[in-house]
PDB file of N, CA and C in Angstrom:
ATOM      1  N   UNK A   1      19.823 179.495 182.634  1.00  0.00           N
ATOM      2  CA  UNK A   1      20.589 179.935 183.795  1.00  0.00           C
ATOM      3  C   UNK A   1      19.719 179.846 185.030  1.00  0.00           C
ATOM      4  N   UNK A   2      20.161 179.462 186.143  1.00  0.00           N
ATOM      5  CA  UNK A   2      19.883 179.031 187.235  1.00  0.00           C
ATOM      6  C   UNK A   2      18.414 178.567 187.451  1.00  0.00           C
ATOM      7  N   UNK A   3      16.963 179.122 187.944  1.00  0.00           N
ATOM      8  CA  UNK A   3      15.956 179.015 188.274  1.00  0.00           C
ATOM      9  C   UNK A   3      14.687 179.435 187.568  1.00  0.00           C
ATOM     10  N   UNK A   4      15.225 180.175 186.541  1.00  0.00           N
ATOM     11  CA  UNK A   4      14.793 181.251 185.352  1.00  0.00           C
ATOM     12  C   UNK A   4      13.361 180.741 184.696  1.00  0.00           C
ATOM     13  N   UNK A   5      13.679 178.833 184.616  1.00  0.00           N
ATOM     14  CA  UNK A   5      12.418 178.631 183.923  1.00  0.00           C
ATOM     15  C   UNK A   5      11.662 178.415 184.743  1.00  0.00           C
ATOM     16  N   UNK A   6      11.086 178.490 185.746  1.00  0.00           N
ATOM     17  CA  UNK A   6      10.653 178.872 186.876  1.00  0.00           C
ATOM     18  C   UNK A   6       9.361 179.316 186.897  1.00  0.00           C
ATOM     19  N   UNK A   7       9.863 180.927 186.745  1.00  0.00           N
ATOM     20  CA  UNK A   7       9.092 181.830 186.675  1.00  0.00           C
ATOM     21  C   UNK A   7       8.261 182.189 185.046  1.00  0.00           C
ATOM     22  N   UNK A   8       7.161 182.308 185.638  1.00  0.00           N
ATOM     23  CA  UNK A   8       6.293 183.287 184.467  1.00  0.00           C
ATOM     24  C   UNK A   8       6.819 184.290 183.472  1.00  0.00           C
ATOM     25  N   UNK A   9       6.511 183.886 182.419  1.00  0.00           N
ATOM     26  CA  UNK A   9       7.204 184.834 181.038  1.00  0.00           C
ATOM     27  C   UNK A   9       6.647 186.228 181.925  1.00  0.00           C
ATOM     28  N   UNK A  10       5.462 186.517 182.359  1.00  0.00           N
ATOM     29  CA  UNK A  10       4.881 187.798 182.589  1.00  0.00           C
ATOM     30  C   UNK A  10       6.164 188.204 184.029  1.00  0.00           C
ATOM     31  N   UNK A  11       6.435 187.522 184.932  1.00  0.00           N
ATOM     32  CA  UNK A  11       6.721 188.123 186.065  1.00  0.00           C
ATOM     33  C   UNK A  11       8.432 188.770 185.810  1.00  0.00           C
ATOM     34  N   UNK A  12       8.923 187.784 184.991  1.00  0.00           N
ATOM     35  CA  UNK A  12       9.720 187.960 184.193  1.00  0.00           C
ATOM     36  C   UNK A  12      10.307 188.805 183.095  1.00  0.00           C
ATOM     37  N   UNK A  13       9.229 189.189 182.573  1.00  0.00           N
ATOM     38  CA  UNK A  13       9.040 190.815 181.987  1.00  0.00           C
ATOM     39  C   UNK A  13       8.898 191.805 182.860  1.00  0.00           C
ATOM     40  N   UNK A  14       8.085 191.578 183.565  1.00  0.00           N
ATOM     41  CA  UNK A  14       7.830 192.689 184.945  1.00  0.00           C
ATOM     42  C   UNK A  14       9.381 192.966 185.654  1.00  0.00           C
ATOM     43  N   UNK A  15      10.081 191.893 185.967  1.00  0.00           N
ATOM     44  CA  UNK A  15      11.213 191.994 186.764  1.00  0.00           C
ATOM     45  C   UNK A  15      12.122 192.939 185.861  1.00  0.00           C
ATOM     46  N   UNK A  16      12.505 192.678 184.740  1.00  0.00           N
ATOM     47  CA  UNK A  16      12.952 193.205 183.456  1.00  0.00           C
ATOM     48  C   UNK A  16      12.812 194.884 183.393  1.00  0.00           C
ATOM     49  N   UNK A  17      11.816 195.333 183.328  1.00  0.00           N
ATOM     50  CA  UNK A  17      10.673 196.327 182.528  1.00  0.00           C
ATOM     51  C   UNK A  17      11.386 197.170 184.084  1.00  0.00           C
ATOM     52  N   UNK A  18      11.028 196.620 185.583  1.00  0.00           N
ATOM     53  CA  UNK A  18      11.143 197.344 186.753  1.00  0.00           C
ATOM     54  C   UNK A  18      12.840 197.802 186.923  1.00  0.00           C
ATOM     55  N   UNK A  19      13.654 197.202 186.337  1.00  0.00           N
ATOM     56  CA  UNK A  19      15.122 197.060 186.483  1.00  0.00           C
ATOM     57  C   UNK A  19      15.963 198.298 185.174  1.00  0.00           C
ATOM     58  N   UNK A  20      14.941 198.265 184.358  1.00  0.00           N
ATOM     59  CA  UNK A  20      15.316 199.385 183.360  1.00  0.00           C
ATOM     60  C   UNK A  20      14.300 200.803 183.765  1.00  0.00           C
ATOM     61  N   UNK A  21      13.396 200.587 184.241  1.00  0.00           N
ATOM     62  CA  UNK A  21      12.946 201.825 184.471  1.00  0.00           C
ATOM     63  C   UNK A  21      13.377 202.212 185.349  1.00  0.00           C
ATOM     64  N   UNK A  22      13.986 201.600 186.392  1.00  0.00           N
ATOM     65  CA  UNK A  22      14.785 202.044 187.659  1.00  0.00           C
ATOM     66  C   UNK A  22      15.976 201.301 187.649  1.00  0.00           C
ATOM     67  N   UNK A  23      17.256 201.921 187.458  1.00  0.00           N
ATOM     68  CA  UNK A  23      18.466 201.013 187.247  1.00  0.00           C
ATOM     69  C   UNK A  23      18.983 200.473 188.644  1.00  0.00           C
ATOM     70  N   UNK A  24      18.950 201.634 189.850  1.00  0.00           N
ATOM     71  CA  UNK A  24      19.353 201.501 191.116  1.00  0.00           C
ATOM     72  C   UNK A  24      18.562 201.014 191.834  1.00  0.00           C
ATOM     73  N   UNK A  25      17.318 200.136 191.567  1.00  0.00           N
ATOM     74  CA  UNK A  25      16.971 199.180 192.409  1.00  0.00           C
ATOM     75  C   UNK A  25      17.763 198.220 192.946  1.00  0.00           C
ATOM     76  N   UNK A  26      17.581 197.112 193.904  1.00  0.00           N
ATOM     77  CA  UNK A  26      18.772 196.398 194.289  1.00  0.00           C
ATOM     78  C   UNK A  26      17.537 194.805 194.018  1.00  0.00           C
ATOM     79  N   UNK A  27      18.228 193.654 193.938  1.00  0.00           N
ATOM     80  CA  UNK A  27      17.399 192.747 193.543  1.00  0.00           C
ATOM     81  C   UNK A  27      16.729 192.287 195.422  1.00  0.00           C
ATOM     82  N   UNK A  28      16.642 193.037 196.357  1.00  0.00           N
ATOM     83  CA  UNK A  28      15.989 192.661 197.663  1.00  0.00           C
ATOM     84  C   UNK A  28      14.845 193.438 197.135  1.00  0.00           C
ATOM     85  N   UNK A  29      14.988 194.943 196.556  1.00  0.00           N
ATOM     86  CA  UNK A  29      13.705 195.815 196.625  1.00  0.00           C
ATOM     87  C   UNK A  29      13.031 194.936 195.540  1.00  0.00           C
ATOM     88  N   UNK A  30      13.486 194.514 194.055  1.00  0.00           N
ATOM     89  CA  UNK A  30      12.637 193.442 193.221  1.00  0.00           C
ATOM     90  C   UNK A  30      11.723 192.547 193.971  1.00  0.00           C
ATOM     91  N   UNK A  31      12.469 191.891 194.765  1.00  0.00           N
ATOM     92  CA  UNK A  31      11.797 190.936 195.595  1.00  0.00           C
ATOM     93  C   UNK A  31      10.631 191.457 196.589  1.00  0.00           C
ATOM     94  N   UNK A  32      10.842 192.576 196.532  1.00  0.00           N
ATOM     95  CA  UNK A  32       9.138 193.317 197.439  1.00  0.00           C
ATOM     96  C   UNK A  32       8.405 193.442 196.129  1.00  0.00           C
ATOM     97  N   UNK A  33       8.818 194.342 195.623  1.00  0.00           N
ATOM     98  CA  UNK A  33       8.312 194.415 194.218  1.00  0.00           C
ATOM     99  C   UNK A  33       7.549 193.601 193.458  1.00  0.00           C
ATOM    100  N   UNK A  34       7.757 192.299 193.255  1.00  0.00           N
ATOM    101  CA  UNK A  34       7.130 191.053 192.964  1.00  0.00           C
ATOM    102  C   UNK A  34       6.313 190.666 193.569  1.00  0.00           C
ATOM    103  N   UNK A  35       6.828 190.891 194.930  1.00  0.00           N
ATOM    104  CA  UNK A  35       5.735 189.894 195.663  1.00  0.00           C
ATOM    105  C   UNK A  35       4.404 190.525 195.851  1.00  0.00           C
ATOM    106  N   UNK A  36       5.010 192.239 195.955  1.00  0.00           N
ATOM    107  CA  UNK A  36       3.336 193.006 196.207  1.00  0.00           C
ATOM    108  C   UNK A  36       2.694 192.931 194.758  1.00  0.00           C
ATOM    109  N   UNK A  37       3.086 192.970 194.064  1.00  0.00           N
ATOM    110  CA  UNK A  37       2.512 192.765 192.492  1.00  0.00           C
ATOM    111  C   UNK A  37       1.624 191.352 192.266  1.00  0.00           C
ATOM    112  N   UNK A  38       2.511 190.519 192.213  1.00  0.00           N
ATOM    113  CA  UNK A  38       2.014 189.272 192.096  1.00  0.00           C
ATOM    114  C   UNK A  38       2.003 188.412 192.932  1.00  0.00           C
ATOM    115  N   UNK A  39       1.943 188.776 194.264  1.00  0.00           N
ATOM    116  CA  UNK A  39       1.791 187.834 195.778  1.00  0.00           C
ATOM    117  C   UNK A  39       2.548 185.988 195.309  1.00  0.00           C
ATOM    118  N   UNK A  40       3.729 186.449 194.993  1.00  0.00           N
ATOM    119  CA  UNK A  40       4.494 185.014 195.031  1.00  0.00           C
ATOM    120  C   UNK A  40       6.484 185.441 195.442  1.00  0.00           C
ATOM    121  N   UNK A  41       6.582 184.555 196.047  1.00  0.00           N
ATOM    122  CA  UNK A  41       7.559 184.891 196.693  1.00  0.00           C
ATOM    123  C   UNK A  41       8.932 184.668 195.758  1.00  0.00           C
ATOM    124  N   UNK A  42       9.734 185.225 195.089  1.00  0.00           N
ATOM    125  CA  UNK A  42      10.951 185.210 194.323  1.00  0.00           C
ATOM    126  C   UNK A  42      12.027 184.986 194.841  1.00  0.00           C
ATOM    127  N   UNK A  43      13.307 184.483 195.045  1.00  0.00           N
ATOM    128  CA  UNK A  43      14.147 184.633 195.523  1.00  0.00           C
ATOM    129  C   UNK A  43      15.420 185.731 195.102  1.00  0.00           C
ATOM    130  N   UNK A  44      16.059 186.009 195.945  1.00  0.00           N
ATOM    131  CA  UNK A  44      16.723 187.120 195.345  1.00  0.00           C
ATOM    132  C   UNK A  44      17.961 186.467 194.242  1.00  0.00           C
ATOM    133  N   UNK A  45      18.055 185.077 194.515  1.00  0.00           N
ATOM    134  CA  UNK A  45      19.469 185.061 193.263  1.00  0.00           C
ATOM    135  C   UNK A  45      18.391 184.780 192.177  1.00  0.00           C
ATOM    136  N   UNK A  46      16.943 184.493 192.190  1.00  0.00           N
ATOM    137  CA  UNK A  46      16.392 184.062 191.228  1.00  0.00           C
ATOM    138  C   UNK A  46      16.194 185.418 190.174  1.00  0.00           C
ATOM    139  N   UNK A  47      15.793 186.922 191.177  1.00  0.00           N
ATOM    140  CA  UNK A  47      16.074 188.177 190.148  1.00  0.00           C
ATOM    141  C   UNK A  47      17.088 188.308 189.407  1.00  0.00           C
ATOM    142  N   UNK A  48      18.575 187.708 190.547  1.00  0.00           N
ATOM    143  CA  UNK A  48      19.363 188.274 189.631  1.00  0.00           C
ATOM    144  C   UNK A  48      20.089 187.401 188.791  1.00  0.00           C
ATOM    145  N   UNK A  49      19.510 186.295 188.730  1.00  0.00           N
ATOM    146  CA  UNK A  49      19.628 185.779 187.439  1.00  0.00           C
ATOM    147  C   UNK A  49      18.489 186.128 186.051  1.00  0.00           C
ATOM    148  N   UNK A  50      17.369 186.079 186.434  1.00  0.00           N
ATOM    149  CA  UNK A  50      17.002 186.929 185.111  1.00  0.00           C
ATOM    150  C   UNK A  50      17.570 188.284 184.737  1.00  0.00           C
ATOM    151  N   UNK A  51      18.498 188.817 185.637  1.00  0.00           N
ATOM    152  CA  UNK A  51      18.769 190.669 184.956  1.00  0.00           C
ATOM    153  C   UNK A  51      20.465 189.780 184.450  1.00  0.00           C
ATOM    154  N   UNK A  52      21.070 188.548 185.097  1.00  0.00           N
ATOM    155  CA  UNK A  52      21.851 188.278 184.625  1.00  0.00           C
ATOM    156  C   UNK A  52      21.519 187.776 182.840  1.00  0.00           C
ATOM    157  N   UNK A  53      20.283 187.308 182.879  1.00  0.00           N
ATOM    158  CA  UNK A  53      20.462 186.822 181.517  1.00  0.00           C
ATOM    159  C   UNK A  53      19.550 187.912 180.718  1.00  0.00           C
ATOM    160  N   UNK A  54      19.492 188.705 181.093  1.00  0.00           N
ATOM    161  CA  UNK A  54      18.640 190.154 180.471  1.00  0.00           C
ATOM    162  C   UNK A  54      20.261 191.489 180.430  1.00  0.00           C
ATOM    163  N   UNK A  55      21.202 191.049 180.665  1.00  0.00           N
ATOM    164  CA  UNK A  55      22.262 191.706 180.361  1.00  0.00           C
ATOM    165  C   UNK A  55      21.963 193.372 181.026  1.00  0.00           C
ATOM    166  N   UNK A  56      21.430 193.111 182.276  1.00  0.00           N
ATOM    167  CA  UNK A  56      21.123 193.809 183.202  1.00  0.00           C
ATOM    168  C   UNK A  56      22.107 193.809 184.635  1.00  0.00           C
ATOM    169  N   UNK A  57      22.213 193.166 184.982  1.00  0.00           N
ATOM    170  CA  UNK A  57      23.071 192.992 186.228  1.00  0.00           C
ATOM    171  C   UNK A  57      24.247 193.516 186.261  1.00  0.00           C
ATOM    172  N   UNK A  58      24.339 193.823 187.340  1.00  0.00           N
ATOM    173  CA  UNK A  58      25.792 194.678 187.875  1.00  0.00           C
ATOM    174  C   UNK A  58      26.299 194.426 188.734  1.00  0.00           C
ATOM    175  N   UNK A  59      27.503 194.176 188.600  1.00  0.00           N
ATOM    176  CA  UNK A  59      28.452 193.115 189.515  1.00  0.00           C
ATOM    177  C   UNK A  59      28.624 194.274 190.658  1.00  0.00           C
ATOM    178  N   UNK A  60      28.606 193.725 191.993  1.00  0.00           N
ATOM    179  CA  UNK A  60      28.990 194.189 193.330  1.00  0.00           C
ATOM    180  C   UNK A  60      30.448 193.953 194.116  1.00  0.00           C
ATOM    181  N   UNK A  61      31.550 194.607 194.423  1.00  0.00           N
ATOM    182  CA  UNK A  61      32.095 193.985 194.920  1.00  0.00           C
ATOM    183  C   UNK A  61      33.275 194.942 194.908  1.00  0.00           C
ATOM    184  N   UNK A  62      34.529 194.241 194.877  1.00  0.00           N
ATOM    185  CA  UNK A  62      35.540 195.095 194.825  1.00  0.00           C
ATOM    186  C   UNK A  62      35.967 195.357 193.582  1.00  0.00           C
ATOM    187  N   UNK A  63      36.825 196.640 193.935  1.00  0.00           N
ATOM    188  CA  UNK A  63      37.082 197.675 192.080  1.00  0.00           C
ATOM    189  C   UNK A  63      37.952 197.074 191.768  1.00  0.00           C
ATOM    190  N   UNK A  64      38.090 196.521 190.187  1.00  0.00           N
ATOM    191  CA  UNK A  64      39.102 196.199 189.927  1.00  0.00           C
ATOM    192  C   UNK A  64      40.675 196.914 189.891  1.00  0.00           C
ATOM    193  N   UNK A  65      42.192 196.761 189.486  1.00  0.00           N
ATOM    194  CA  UNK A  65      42.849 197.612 189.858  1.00  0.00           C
ATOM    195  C   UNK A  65      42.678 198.792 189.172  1.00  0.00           C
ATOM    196  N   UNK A  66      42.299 198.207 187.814  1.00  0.00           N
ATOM    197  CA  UNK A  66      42.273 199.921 186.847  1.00  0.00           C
ATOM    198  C   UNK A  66      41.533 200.971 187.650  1.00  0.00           C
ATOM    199  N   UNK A  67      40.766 200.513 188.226  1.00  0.00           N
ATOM    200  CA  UNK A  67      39.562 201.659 188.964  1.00  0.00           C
ATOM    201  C   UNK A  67      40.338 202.224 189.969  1.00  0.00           C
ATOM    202  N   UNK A  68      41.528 202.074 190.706  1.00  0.00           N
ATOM    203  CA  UNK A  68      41.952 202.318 191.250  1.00  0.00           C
ATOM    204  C   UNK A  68      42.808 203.634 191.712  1.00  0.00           C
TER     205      UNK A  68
END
């Protein structure tokens, strides 16, 4: 999925590891997160495609009707 092989198995765990220990991070704060860690610059769809394929991600947007 998207850019995934990319990145470092390690930064990649890190992104992972930071997203479960803190659920309400947003993938902009990841992206500080990373970069002060490992001084390389991530992109933000690139986080949230690893939490997409880490069955992490949480869709943004409008409620569906049931929520209603």
């Amino acid at each position: 999925m998207g850019v995934t092989h990319k990145l470092r198995e390690e930064v990649v765990s890190f992104i992972v590891a930071q997203k479960q220990g803190n659920p309400t991070i947003s993938c902009r704060g990841l992206v500080a997160v990373v970069n002060e860690h490992f001084q390389v610059h991530v992109s933000k769809s690139s986080i949230n495609a690893v939490l997409k394929d880490a069955q992490l991600s949480s869709s943004v947007g409008r409620r569906s009707t049931d929520e209603k």
